[in-house]
N, C-alpha and C. Protein backbone atom coordinates (compact mmCIF):
# COMPACT_ATOMS: atom_id res chain seq x y z
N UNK A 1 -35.31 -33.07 5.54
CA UNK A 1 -34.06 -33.75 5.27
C UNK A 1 -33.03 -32.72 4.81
N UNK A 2 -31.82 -32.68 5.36
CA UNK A 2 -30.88 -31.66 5.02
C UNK A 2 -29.96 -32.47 3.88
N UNK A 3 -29.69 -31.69 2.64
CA UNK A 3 -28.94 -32.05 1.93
C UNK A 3 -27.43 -31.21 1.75
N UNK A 4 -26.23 -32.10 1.81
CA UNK A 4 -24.87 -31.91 1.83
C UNK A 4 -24.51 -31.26 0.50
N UNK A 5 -24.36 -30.06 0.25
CA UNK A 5 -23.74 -29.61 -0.73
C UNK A 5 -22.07 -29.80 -0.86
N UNK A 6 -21.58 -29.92 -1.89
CA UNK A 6 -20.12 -30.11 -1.86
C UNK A 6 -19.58 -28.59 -2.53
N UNK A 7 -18.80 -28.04 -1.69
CA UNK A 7 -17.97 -26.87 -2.21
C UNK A 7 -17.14 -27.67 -3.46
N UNK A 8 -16.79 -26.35 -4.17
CA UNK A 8 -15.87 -26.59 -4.92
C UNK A 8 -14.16 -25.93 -3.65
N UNK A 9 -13.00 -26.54 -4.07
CA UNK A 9 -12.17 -26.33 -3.12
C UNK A 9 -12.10 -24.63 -3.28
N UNK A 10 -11.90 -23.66 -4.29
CA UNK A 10 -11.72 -22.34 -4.34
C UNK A 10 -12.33 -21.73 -3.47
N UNK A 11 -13.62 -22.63 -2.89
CA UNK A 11 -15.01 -21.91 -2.39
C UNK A 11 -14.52 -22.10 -1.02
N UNK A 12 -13.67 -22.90 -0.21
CA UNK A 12 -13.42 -23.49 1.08
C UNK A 12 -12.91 -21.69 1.99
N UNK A 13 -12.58 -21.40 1.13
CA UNK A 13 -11.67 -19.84 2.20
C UNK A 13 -13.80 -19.05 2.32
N UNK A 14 -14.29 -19.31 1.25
CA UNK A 14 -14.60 -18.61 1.19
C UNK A 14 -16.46 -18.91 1.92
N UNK A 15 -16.27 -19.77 2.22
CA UNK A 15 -17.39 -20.63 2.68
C UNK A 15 -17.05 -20.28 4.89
N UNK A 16 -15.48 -20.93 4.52
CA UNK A 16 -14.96 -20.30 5.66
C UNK A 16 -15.46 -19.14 6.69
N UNK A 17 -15.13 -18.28 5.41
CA UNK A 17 -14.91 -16.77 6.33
C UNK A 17 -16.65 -16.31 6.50
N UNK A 18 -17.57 -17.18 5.78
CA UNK A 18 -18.93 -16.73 5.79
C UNK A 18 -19.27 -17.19 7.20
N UNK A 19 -19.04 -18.43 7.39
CA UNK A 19 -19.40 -18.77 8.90
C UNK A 19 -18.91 -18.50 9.73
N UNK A 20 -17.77 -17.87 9.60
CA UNK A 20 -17.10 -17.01 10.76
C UNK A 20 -17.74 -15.52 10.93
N UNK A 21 -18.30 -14.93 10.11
CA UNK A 21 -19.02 -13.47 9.83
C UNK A 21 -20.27 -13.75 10.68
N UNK A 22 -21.12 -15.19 10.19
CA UNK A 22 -22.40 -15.15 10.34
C UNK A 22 -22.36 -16.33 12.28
N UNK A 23 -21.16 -16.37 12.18
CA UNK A 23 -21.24 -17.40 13.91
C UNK A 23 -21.97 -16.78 14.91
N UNK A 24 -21.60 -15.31 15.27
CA UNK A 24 -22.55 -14.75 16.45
C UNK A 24 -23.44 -14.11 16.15
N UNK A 25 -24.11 -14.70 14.96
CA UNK A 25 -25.78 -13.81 14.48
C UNK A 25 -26.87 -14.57 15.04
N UNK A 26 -27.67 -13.78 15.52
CA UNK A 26 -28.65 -14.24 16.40
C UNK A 26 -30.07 -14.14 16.29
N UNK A 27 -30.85 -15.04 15.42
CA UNK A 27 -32.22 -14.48 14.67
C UNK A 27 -33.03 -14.63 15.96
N UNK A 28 -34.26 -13.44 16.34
CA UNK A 28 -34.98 -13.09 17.45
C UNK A 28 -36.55 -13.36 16.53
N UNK A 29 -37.52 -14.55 16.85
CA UNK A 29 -38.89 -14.39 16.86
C UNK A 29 -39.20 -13.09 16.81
N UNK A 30 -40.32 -12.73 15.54
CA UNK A 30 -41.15 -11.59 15.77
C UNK A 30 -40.13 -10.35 15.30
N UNK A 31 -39.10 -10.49 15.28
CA UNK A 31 -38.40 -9.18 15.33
C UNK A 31 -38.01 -9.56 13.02
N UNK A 32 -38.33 -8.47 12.81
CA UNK A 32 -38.14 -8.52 11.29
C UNK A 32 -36.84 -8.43 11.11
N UNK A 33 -36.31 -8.83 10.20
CA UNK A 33 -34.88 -8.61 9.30
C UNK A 33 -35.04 -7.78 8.25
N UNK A 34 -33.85 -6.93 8.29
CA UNK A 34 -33.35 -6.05 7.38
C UNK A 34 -32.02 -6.04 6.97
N UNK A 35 -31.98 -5.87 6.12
CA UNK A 35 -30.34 -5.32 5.38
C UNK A 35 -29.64 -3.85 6.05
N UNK A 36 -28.36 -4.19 6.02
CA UNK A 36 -28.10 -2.93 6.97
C UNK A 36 -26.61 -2.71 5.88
N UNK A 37 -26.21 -1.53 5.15
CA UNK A 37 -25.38 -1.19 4.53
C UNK A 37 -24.09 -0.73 5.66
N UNK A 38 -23.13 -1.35 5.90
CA UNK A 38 -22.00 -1.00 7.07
C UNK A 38 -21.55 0.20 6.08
N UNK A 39 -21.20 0.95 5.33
CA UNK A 39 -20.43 1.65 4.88
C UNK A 39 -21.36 3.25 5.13
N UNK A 40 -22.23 2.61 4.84
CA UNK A 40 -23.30 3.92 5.27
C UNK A 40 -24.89 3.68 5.49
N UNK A 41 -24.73 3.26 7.22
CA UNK A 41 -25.77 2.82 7.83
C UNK A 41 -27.43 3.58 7.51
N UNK A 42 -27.02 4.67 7.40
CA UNK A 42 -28.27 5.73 7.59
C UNK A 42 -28.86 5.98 6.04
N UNK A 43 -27.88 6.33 5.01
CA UNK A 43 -28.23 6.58 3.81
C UNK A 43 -28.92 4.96 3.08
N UNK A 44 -27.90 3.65 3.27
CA UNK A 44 -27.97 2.98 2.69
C UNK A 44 -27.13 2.60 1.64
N UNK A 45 -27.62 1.39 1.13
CA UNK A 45 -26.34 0.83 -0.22
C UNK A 45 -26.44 2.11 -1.13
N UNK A 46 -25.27 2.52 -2.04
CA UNK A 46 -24.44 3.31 -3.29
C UNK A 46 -23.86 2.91 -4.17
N UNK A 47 -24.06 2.89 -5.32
CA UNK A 47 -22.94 2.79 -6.67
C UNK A 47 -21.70 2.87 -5.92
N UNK A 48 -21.82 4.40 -5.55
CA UNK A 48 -20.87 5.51 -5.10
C UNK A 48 -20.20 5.06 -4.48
N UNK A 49 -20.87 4.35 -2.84
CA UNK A 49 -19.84 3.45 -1.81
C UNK A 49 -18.78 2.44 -2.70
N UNK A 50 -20.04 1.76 -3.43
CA UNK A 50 -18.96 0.84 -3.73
C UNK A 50 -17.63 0.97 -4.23
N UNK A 51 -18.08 1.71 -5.44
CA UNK A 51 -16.89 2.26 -6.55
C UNK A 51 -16.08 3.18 -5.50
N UNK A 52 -16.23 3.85 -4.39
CA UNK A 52 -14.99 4.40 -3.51
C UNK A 52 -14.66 3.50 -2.74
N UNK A 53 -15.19 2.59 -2.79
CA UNK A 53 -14.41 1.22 -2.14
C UNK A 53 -13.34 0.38 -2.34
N UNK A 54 -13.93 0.41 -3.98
CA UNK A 54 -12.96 -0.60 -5.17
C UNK A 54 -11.47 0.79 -5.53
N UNK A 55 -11.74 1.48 -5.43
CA UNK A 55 -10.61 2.62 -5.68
C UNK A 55 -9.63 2.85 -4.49
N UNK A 56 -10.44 2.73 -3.16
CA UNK A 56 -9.64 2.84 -1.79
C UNK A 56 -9.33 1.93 -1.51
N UNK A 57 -9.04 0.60 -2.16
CA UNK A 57 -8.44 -0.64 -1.33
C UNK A 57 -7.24 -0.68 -1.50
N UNK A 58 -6.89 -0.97 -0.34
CA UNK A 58 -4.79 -0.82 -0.08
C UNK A 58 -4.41 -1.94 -0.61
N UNK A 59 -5.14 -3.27 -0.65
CA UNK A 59 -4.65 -4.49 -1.43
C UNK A 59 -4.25 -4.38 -2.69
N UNK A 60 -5.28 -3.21 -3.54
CA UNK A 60 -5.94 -2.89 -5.11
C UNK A 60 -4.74 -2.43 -5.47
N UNK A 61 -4.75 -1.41 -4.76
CA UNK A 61 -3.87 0.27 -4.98
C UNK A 61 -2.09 0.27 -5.12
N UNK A 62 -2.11 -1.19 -4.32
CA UNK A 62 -0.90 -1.61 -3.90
C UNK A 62 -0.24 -1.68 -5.25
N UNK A 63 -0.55 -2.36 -5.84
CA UNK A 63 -0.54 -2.82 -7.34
C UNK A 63 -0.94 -2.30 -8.54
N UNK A 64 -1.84 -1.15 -8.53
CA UNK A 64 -2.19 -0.70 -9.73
C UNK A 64 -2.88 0.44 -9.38
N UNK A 65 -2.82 1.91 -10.06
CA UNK A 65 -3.57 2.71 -9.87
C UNK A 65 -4.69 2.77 -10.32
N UNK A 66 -6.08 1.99 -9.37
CA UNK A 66 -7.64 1.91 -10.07
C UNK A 66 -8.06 2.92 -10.43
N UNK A 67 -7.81 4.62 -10.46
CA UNK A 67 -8.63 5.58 -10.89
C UNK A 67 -8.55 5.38 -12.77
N UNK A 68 -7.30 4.54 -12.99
CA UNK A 68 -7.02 4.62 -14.00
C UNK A 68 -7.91 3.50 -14.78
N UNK A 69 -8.03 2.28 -14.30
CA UNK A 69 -8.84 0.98 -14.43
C UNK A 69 -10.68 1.54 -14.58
N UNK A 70 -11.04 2.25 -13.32
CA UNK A 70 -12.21 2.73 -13.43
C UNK A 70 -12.73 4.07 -14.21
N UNK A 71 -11.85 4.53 -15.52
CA UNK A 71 -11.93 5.72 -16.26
C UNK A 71 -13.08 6.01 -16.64
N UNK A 72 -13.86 7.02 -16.65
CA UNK A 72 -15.13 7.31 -16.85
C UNK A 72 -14.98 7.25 -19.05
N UNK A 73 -13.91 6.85 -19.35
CA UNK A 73 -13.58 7.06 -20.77
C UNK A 73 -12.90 5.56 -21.18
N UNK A 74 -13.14 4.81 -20.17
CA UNK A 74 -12.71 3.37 -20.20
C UNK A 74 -13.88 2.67 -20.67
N UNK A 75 -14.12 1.44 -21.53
CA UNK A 75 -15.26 0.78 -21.64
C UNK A 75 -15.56 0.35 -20.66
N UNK A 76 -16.52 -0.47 -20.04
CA UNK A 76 -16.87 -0.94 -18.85
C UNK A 76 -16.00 -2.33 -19.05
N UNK A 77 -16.22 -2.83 -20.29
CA UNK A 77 -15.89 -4.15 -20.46
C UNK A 77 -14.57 -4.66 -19.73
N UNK A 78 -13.37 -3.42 -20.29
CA UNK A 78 -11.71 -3.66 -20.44
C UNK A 78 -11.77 -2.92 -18.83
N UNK A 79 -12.66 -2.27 -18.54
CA UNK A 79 -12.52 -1.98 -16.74
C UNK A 79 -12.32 -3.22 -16.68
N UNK A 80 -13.89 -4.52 -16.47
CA UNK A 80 -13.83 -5.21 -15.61
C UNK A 80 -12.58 -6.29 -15.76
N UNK A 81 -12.42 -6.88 -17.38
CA UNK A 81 -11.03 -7.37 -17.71
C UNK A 81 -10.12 -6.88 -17.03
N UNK A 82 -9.68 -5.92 -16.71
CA UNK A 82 -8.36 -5.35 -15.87
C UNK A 82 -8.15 -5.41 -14.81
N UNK A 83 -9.56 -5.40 -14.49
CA UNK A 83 -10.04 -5.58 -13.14
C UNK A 83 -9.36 -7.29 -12.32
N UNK A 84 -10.47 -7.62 -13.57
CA UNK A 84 -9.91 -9.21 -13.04
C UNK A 84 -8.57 -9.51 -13.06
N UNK A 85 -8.30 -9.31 -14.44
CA UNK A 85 -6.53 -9.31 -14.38
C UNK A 85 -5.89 -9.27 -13.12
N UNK A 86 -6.08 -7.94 -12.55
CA UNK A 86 -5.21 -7.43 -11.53
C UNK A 86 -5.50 -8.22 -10.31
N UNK A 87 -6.61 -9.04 -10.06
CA UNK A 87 -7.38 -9.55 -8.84
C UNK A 87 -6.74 -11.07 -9.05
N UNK A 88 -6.66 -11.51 -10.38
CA UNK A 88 -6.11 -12.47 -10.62
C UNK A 88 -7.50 -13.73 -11.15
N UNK A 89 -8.39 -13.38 -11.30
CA UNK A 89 -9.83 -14.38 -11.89
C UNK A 89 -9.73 -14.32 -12.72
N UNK A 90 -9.18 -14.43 -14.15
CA UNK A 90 -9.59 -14.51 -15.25
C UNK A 90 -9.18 -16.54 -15.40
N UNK A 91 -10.16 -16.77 -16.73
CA UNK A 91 -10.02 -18.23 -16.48
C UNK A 91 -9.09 -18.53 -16.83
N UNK A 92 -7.80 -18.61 -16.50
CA UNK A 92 -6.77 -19.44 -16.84
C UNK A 92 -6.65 -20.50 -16.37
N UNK A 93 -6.10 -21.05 -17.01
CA UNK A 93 -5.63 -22.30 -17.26
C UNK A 93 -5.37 -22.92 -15.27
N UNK A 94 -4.64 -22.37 -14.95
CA UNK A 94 -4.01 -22.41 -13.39
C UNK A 94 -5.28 -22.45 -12.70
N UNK A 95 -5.86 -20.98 -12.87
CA UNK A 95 -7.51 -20.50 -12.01
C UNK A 95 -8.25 -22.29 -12.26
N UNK A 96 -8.52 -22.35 -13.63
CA UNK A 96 -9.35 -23.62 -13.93
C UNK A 96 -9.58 -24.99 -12.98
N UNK A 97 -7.88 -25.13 -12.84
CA UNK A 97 -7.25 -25.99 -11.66
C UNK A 97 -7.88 -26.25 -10.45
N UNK A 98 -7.98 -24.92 -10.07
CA UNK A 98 -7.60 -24.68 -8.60
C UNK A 98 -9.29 -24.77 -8.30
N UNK A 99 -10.24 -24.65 -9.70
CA UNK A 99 -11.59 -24.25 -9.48
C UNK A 99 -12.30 -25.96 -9.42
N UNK A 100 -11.62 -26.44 -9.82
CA UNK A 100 -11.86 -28.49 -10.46
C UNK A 100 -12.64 -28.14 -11.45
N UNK A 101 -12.52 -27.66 -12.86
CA UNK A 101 -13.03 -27.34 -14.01
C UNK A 101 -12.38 -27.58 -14.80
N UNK A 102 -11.17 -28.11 -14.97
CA UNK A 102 -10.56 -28.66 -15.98
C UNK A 102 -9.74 -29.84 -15.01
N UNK A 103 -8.55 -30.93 -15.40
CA UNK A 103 -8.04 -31.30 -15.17
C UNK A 103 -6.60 -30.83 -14.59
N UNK A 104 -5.58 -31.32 -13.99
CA UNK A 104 -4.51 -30.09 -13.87
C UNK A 104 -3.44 -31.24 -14.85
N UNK A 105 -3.65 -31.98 -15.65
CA UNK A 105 -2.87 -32.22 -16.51
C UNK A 105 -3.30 -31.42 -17.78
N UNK A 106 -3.92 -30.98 -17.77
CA UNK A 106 -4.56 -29.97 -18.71
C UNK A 106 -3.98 -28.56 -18.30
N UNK A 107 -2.87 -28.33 -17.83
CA UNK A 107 -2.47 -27.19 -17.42
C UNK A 107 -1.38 -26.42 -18.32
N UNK A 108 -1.06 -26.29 -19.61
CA UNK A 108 -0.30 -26.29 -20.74
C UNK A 108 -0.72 -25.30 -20.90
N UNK A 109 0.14 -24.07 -21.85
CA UNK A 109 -0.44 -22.77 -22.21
C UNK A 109 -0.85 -23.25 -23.60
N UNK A 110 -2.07 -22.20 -23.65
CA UNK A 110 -3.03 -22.39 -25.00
C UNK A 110 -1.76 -22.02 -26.12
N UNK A 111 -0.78 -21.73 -26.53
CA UNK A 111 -0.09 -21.17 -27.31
C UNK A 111 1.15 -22.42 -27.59
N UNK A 112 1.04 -23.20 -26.73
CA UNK A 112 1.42 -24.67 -27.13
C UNK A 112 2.73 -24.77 -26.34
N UNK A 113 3.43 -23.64 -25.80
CA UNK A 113 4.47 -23.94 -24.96
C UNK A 113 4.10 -25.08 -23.55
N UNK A 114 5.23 -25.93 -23.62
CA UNK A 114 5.08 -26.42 -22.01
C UNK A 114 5.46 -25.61 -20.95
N UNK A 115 4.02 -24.70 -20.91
CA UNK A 115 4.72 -24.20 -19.44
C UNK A 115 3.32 -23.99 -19.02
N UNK A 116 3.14 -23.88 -17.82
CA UNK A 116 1.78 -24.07 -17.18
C UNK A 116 1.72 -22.46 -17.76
N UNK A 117 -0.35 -22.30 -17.92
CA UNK A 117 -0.75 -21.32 -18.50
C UNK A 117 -1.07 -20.37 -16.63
N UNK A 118 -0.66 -19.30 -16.83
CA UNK A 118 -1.39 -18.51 -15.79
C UNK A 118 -1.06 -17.16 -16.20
N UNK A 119 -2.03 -16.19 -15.12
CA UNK A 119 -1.73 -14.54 -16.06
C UNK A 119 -0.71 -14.08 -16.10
N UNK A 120 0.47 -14.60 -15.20
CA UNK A 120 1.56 -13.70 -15.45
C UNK A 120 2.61 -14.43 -16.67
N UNK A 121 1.87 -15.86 -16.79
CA UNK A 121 2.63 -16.33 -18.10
C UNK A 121 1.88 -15.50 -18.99
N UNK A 122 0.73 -15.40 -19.34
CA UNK A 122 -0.03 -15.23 -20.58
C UNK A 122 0.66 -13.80 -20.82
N UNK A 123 0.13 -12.74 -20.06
CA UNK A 123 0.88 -10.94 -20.15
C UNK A 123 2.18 -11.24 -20.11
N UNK A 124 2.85 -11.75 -19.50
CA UNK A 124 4.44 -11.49 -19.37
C UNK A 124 5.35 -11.79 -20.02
N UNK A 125 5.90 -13.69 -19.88
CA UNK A 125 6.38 -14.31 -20.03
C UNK A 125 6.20 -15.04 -21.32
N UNK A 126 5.00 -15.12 -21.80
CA UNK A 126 4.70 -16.08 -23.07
C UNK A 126 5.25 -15.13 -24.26
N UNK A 127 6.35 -16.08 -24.61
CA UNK A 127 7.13 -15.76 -26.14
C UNK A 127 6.03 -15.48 -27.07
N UNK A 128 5.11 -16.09 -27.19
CA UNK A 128 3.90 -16.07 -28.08
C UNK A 128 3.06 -14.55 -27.37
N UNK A 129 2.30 -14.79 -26.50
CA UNK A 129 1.19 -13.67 -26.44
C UNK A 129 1.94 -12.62 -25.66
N UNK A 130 3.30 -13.04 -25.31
CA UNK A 130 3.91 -12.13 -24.31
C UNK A 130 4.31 -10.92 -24.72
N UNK A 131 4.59 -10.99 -26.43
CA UNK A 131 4.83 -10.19 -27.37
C UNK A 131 3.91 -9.49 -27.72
N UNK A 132 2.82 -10.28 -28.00
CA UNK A 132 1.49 -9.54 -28.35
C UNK A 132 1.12 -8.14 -27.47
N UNK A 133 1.14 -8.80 -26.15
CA UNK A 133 0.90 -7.32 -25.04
C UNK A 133 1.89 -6.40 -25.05
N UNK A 134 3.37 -6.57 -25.49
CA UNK A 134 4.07 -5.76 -25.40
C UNK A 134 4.36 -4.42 -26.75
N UNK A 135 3.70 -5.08 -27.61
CA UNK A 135 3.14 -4.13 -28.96
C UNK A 135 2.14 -3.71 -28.74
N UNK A 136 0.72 -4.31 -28.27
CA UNK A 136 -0.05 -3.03 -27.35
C UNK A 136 0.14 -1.92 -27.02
N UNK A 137 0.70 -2.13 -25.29
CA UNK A 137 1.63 -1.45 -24.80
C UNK A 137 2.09 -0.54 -25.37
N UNK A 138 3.06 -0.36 -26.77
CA UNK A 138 4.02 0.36 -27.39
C UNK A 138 2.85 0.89 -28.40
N UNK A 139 2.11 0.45 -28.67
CA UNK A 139 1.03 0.93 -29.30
C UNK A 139 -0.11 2.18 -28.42
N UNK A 140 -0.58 1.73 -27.53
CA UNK A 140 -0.69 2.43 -26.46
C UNK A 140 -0.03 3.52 -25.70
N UNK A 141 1.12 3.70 -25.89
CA UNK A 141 2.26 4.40 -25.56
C UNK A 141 2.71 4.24 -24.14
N UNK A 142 2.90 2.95 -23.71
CA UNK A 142 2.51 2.34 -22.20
C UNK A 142 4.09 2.12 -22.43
N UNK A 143 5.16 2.81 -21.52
CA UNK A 143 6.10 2.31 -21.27
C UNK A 143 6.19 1.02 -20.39
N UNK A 144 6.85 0.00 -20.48
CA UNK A 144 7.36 -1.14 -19.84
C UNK A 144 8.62 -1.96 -19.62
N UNK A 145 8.81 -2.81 -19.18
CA UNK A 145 10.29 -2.95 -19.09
C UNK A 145 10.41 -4.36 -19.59
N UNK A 146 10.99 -4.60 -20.53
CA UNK A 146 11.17 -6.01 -21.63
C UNK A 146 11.46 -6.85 -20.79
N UNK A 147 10.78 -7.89 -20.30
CA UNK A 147 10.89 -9.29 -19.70
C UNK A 147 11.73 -10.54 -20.71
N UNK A 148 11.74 -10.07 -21.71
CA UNK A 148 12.70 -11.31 -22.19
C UNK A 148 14.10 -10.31 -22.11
């Protein structure tokens, strides 16, 4: 008996593009399966690949310089935080939405303003935490350019 799993909607692109990857795969009787690393067929999977992967992406790079995100003097932690940041997954309020994990009348910033919570409210725009990052920043010695 086959049972119907229900995506969550976030999952629909991504459920998508799997059956489009896996449409002309063709399992052969008798013949074994293996994993095959595309980045480097012969050696196999790498830390190494990966992490020159996550550093060479033109989507990434576009937006932020990752050598700086992936600092060998960076915690791992505030890597992957930044990481997400920049990718846009962290759970906000908006993300929550879009995931059906909260309600979307539940979409209010935690800091009590009416304005829908998302990352570029939370870093940017929020009078409340918007300030907070920008004394960081100045703490940090991170020049930026005052959004209010």
């Amino acid at each position: 008996m086959e049972v119907e799993k229900k995506v969550f909607v976030w999952e629909d692109d991504l459920l998508r593009n799997c059956c489009l990857l896996l449409y002309n795969i063709v399992l052969h009787d008798g013949v074994l399966d293996h994993w095959k690393w595309l980045l480097d067929p012969i050696k196999g999977f790498s830390v190494t690949d990966v992490y020159h992967l996550f550093t060479t992406s033109d989507q990434i790079n576009e937006r932020v310089n990752t050598v700086n995100i992936w600092h060998k003097h960076v915690l791992l932690k505030v890597s992957i935080f930044v990481w997400c940041l920049f990718c846009n997954c962290l759970p906000t309020k908006d993300n929550l939405i879009t995931r059906e994990i909260i309600q979307a009348k539940a979409n209010v910033c935690v800091g009590g303003y009416e304005v829908q919570e998302s990352t570029e409210h939370l870093f940017i725009t929020c009078s409340h935490f918007g300030q907070l990052w920008m004394q960081i920043r100045s703490w940090l010695g991170v020049s930026s350019v005052d959004t209010f």
